[in-house]
N, C-alpha and C. Protein backbone atom coordinates (compact mmCIF):
# COMPACT_ATOMS: atom_id res chain seq x y z
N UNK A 1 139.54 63.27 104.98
CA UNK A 1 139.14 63.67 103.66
C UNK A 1 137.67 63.32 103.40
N UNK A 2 137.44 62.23 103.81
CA UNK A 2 135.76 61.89 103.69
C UNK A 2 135.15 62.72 104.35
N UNK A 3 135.41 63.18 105.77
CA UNK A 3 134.58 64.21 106.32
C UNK A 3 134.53 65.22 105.36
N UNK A 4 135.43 65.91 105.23
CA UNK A 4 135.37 67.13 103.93
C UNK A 4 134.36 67.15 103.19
N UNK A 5 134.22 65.31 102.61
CA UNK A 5 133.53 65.51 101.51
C UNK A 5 131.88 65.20 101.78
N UNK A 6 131.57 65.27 103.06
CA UNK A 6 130.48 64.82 103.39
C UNK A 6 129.77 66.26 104.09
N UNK A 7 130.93 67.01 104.40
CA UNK A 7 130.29 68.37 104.89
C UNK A 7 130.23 69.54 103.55
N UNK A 8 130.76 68.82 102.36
CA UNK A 8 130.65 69.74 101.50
C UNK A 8 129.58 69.19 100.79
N UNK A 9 129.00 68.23 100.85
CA UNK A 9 127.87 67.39 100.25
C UNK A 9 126.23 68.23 101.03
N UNK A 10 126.53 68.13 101.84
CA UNK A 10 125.52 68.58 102.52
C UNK A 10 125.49 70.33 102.71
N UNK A 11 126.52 70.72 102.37
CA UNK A 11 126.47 72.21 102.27
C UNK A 11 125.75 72.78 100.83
N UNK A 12 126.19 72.39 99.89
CA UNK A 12 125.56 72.08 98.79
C UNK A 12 124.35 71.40 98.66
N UNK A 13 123.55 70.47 99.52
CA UNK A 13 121.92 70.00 99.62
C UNK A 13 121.74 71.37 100.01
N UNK A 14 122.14 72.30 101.45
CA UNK A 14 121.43 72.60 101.77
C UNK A 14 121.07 74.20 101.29
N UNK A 15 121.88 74.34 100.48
CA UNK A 15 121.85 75.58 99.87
C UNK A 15 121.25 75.29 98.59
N UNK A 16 120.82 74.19 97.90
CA UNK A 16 119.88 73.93 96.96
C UNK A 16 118.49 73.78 97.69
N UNK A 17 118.41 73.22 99.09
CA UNK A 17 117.08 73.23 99.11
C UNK A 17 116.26 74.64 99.81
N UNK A 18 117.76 75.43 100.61
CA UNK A 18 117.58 76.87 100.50
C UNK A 18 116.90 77.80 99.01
N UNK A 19 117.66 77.39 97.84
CA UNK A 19 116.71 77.78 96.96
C UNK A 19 115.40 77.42 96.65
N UNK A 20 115.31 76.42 96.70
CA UNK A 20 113.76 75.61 96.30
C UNK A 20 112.76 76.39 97.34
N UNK A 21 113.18 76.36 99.28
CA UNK A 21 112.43 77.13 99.71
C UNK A 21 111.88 78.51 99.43
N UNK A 22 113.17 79.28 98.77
CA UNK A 22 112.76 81.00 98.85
C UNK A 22 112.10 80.82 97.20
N UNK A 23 111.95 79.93 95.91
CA UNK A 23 111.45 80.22 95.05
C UNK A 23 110.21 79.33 95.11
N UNK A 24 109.48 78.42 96.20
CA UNK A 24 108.84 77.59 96.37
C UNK A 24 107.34 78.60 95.83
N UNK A 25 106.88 80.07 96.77
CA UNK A 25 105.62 80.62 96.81
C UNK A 25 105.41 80.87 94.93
N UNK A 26 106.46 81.11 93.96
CA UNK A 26 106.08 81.51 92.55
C UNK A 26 105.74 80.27 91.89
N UNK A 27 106.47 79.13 92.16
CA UNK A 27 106.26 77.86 91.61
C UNK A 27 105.41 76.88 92.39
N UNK A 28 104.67 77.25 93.25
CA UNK A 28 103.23 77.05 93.90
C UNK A 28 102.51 77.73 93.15
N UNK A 29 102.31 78.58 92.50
CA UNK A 29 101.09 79.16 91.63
C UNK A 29 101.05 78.88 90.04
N UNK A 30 102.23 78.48 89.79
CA UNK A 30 101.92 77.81 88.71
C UNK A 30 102.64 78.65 87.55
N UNK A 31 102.52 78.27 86.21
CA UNK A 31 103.01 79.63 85.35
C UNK A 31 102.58 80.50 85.22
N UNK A 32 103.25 81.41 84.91
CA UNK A 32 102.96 83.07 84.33
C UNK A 32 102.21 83.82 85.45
N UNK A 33 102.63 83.37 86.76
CA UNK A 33 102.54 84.42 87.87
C UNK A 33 103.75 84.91 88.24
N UNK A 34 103.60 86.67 88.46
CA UNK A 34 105.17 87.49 88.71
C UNK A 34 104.93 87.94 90.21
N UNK A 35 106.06 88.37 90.18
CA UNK A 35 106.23 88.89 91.72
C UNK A 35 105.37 90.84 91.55
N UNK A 36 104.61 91.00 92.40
CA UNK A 36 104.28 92.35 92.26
C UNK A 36 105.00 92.78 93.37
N UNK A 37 105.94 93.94 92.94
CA UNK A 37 106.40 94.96 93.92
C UNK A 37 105.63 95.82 94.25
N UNK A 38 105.51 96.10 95.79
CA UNK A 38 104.26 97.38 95.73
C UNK A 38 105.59 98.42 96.36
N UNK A 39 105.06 99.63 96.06
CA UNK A 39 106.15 100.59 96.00
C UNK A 39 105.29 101.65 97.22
N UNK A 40 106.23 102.29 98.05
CA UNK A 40 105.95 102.96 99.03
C UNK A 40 105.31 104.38 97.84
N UNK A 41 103.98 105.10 98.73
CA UNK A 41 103.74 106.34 98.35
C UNK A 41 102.82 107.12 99.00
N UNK A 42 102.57 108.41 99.04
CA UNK A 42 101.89 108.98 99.62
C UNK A 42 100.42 109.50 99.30
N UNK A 43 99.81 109.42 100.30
CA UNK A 43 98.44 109.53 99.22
C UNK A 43 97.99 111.36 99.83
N UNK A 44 97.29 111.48 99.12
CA UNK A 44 97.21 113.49 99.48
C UNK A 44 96.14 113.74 100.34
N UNK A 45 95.95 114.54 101.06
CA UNK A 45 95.36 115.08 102.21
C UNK A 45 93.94 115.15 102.00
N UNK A 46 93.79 115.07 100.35
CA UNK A 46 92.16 115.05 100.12
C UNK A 46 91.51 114.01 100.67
N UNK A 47 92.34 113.11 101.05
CA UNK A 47 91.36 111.39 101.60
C UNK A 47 91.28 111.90 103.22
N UNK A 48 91.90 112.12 103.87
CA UNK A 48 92.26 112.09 105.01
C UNK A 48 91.77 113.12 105.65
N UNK A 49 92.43 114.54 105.32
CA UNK A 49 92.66 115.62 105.72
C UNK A 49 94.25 115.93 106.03
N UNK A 50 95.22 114.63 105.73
CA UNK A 50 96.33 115.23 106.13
C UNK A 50 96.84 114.19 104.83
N UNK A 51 98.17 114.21 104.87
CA UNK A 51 98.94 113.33 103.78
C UNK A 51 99.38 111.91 104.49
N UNK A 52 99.41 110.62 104.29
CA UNK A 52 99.67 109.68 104.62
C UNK A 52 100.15 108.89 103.81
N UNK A 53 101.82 108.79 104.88
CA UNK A 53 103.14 108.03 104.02
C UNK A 53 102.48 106.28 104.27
N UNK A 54 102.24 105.65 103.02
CA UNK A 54 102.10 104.21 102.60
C UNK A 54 103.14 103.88 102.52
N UNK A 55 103.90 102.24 103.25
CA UNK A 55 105.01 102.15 102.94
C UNK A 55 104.67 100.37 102.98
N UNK A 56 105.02 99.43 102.21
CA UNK A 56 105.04 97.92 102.34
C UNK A 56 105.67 97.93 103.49
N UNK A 57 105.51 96.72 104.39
CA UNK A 57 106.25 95.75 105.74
C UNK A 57 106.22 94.94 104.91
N UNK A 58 105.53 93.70 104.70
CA UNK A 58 105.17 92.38 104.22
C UNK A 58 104.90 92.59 102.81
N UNK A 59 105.70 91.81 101.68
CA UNK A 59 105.56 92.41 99.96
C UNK A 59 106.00 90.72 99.66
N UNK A 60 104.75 89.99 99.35
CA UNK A 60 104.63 88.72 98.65
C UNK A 60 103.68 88.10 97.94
N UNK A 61 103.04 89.23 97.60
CA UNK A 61 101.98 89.43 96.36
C UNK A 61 102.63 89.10 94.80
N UNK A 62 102.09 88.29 94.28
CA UNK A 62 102.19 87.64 92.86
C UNK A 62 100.40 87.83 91.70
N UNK A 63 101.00 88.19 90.85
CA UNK A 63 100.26 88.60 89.90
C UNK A 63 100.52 87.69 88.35
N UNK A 64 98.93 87.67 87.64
CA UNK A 64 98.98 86.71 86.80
C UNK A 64 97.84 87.58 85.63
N UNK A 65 98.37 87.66 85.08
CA UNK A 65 97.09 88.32 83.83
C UNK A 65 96.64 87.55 82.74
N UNK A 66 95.76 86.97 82.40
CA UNK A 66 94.65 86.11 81.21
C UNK A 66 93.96 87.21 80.21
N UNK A 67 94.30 87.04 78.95
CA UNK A 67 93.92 87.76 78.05
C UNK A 67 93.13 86.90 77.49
N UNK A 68 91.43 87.06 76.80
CA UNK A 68 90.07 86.32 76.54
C UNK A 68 90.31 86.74 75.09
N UNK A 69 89.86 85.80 73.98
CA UNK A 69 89.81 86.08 72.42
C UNK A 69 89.10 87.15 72.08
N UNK A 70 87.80 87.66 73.07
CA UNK A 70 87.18 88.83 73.20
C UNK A 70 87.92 89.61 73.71
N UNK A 71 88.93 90.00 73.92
CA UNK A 71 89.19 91.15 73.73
C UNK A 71 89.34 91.29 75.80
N UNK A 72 88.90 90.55 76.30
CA UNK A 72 88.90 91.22 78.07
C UNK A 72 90.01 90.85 78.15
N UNK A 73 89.98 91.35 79.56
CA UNK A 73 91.44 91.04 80.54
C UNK A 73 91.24 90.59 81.74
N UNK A 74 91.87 89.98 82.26
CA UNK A 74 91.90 89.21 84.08
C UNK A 74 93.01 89.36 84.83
N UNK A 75 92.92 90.20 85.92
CA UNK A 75 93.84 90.70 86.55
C UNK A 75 93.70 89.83 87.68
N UNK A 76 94.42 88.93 88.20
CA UNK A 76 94.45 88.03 88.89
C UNK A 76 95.80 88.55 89.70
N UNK A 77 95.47 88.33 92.11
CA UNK A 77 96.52 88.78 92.08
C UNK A 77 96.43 87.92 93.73
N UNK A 78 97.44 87.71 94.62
CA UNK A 78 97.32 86.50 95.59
C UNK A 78 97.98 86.62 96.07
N UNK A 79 98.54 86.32 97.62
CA UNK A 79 99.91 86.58 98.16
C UNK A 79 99.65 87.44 99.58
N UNK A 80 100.41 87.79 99.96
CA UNK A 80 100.83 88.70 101.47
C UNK A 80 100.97 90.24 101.18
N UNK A 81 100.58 90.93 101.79
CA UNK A 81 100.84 92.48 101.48
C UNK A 81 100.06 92.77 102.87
N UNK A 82 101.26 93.67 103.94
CA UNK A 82 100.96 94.25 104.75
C UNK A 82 101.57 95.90 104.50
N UNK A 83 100.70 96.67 105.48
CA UNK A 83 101.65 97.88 104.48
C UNK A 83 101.22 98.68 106.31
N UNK A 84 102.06 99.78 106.21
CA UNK A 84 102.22 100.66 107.01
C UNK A 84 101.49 101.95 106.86
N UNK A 85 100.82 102.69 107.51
CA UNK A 85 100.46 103.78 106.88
C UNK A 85 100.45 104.95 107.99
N UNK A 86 101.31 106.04 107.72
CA UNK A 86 101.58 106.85 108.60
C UNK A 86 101.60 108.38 108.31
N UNK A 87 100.44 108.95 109.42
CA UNK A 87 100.22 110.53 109.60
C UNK A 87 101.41 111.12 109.56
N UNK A 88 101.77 111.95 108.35
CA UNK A 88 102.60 112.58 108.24
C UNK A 88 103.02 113.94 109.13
N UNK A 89 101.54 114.29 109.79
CA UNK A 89 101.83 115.50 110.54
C UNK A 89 101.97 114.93 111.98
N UNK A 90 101.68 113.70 112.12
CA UNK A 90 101.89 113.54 113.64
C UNK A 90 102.62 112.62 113.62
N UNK A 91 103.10 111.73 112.64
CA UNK A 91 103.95 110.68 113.10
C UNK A 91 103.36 109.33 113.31
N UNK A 92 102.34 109.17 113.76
CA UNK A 92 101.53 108.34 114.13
C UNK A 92 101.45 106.94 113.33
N UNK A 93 101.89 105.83 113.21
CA UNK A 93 101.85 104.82 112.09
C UNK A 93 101.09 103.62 112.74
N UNK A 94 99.94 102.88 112.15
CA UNK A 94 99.62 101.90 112.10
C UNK A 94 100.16 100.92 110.59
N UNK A 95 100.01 99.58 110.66
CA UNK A 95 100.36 98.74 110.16
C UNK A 95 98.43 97.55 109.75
N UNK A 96 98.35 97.20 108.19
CA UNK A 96 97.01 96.66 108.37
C UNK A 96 97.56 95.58 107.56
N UNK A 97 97.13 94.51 107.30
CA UNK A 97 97.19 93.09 106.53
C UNK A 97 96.02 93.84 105.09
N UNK A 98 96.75 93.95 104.02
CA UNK A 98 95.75 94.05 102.72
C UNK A 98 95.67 93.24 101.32
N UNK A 99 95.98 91.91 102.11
CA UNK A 99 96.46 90.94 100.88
C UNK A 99 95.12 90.32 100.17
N UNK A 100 93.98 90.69 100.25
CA UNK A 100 93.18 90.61 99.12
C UNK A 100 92.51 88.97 99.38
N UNK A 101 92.99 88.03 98.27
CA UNK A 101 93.19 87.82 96.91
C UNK A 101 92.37 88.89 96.16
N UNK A 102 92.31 89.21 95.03
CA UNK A 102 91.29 89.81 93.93
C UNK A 102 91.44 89.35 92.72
N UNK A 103 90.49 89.56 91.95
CA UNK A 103 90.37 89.16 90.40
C UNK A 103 89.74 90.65 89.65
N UNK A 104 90.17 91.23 89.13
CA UNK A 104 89.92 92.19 88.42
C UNK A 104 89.45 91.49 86.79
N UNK A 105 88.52 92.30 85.93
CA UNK A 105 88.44 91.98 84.86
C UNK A 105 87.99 93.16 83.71
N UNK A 106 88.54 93.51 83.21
CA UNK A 106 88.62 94.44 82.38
C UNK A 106 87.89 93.94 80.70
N UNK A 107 86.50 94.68 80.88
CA UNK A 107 85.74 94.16 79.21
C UNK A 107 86.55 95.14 78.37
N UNK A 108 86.09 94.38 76.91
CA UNK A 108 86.50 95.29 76.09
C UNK A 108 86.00 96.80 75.78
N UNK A 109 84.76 96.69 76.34
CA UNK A 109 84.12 98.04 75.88
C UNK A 109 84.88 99.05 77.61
N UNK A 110 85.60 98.88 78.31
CA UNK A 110 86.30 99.45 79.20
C UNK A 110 85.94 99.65 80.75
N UNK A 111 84.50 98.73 80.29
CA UNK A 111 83.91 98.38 81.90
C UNK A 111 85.11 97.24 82.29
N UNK A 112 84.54 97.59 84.03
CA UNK A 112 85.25 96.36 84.97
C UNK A 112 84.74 95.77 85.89
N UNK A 113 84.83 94.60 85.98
CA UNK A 113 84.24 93.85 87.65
C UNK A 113 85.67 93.85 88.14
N UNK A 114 85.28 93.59 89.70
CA UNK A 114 86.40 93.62 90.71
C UNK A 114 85.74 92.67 92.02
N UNK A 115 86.58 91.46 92.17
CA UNK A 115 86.31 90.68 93.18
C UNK A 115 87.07 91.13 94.11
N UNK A 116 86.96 90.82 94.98
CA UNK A 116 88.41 90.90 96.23
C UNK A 116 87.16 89.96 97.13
N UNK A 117 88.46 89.00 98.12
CA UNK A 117 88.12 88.52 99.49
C UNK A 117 89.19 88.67 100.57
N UNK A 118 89.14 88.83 101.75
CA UNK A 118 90.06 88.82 102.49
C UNK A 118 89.63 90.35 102.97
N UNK A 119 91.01 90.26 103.77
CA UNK A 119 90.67 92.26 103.69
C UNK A 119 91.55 92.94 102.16
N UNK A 120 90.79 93.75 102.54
CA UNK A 120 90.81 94.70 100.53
C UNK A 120 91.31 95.73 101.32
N UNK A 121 92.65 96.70 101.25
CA UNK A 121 91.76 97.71 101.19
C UNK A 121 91.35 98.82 100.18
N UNK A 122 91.08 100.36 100.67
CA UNK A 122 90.29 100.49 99.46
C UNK A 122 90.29 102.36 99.72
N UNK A 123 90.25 102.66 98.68
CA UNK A 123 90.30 104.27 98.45
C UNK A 123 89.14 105.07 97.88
N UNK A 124 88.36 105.72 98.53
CA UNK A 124 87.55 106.31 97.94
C UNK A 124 87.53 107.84 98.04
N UNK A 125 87.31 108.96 96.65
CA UNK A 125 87.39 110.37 97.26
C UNK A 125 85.76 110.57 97.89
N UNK A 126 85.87 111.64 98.78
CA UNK A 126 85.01 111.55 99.66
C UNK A 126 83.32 111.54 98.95
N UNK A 127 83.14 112.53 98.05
CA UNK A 127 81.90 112.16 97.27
C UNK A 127 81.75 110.55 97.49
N UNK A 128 82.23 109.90 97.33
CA UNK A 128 82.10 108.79 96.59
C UNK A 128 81.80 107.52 98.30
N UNK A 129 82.87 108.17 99.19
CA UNK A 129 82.78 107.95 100.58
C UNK A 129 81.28 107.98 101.18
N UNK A 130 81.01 109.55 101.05
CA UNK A 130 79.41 109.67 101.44
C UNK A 130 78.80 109.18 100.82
N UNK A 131 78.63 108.72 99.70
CA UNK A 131 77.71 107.72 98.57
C UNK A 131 77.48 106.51 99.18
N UNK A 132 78.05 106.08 99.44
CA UNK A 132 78.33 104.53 100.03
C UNK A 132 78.41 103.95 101.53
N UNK A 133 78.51 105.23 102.46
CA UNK A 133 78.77 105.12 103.79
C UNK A 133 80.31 104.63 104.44
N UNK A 134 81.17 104.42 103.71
CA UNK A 134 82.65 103.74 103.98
C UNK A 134 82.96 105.28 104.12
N UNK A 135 84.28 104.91 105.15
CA UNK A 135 85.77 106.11 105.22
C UNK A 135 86.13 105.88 103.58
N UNK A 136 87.05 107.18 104.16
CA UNK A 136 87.44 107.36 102.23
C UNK A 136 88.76 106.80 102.03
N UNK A 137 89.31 106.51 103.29
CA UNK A 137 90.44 105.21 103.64
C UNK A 137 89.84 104.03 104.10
N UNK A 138 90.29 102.80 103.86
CA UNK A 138 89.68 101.57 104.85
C UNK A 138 90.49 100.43 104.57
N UNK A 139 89.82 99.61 105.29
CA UNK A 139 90.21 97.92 105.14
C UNK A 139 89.00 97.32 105.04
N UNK A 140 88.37 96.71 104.20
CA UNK A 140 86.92 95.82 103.99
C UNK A 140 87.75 94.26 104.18
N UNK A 141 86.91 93.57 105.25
CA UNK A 141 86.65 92.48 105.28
C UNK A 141 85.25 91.62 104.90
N UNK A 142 86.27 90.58 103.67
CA UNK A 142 84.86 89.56 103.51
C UNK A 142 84.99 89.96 101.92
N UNK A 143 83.85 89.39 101.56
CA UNK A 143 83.91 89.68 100.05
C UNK A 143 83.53 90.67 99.43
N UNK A 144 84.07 91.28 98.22
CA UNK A 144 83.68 92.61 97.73
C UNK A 144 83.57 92.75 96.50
N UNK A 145 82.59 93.05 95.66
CA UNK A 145 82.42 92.93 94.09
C UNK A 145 82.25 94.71 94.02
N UNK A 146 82.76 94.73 93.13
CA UNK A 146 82.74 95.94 91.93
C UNK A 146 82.59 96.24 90.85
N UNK A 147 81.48 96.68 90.10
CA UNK A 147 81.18 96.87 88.72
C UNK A 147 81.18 98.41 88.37
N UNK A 148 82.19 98.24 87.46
CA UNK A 148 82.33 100.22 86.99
C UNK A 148 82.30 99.64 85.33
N UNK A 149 81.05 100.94 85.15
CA UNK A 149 80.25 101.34 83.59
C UNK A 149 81.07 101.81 83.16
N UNK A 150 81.63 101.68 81.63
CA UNK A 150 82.83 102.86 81.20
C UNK A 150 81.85 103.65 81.16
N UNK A 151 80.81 104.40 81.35
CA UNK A 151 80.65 105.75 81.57
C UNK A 151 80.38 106.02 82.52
N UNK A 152 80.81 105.48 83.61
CA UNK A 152 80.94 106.10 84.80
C UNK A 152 82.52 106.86 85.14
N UNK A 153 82.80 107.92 85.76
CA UNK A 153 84.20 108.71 85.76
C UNK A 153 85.14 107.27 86.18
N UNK A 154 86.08 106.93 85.82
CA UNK A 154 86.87 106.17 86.40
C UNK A 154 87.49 107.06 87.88
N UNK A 155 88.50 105.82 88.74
CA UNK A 155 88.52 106.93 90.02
C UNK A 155 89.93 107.12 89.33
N UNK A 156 90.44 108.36 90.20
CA UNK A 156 92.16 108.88 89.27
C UNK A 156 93.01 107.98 89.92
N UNK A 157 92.97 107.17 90.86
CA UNK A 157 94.05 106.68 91.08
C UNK A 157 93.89 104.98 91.95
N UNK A 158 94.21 104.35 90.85
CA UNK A 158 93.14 102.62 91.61
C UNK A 158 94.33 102.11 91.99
N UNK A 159 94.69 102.23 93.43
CA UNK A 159 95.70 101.52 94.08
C UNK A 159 95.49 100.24 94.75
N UNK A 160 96.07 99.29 95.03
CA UNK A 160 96.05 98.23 95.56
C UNK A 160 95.73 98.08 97.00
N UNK A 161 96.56 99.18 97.26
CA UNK A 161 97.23 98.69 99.02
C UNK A 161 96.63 100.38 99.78
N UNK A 162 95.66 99.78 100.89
CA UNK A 162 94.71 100.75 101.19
C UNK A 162 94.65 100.75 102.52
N UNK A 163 94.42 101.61 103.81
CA UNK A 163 94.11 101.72 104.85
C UNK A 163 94.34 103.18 105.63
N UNK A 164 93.45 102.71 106.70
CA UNK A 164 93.78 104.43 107.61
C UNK A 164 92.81 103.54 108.58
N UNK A 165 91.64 103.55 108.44
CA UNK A 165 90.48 103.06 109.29
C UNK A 165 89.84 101.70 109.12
N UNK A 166 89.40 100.83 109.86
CA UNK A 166 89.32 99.26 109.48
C UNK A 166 87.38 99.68 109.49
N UNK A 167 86.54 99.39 108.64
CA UNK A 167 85.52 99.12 108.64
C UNK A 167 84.92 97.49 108.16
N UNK A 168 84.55 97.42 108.80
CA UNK A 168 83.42 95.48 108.50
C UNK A 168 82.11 95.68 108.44
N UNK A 169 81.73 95.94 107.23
CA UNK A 169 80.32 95.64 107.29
C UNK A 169 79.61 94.26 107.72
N UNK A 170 78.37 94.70 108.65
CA UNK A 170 77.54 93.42 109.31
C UNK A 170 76.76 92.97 108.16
């Protein structure tokens, strides 16, 4: 009977400290960080020339937002995100690491800065590609600031999770 109660003692540690492990990464960051789901999608042939299915592998990205008495916002976001990205006409799939960190910040008048370190990656339509010299898919390594004027066009679609081609600027 003591054995019983010594294997049920410890079945019970170890399935409490089973929880503590799998909720350990949200309660390492502290309060009022959530889990961000990134959701599989396809991005359209205008980046590429063909359509390419985005799909998460690795989804352990956590997100935290700070609202300023002025009126800004802080998009704060940290964690693991690997994602898959695959030529729809050929099949072809690579896999890139795009876990960032970044800090986004949104003024009130509707401008934004955008930090990212790590690899980013990053979407640009091609105007905007040739402007700058980057693919209009990528992965940027290292640090990356962004300042958009609200009168500059916003881009139509500011996704997180980015790749096709790995570029590093020297």
């Amino acid at each position: 009977m003591r054995r019983l109660r010594v294997i049920v003692a410890l079945g019970v540690l170890l399935g409490v400290l089973g929880g503590v492990v799998v909720a350990s990464p949200a309660l390492a960051r502290g309060p009022k960080w959530q889990f961000e789901p990134a959701e599989p999608f396809t991005l359209p042939s205008l980046f590429c020339g063909f359509e390419v299915k985005v799909t998460p592998v690795v989804d352990t990205e956590f997100g935290k937002i700070l609202k300023a008495s002025d009126g800004s916002m802080t998009f704060l976001s940290t964690g693991s995100l690997q994602a898959s990205f695959t030529n729809l006409q050929t099949g072809k799939t690579i896999t890139e690491n795009v876990s960032g960190p970044a800090k986004i910040t949104v003024l009130p008048d509707g401008s934004l800065t955008a930090l990212a370190t790590g690899h980013t990656g990053k979407f640009l339509v091609p105007a905007d590609a040739a402007r700058f010299g980057l693919p209009t898919v990528s992965v940027l390594a290292g640090a990356l600031t962004e300042s958009i004027a609200r009168t500059e066009r916003m881009p139509r679609c500011l996704c997180k999770v980015t790749s096709w081609s790995t570029y590093a600027p020297r």
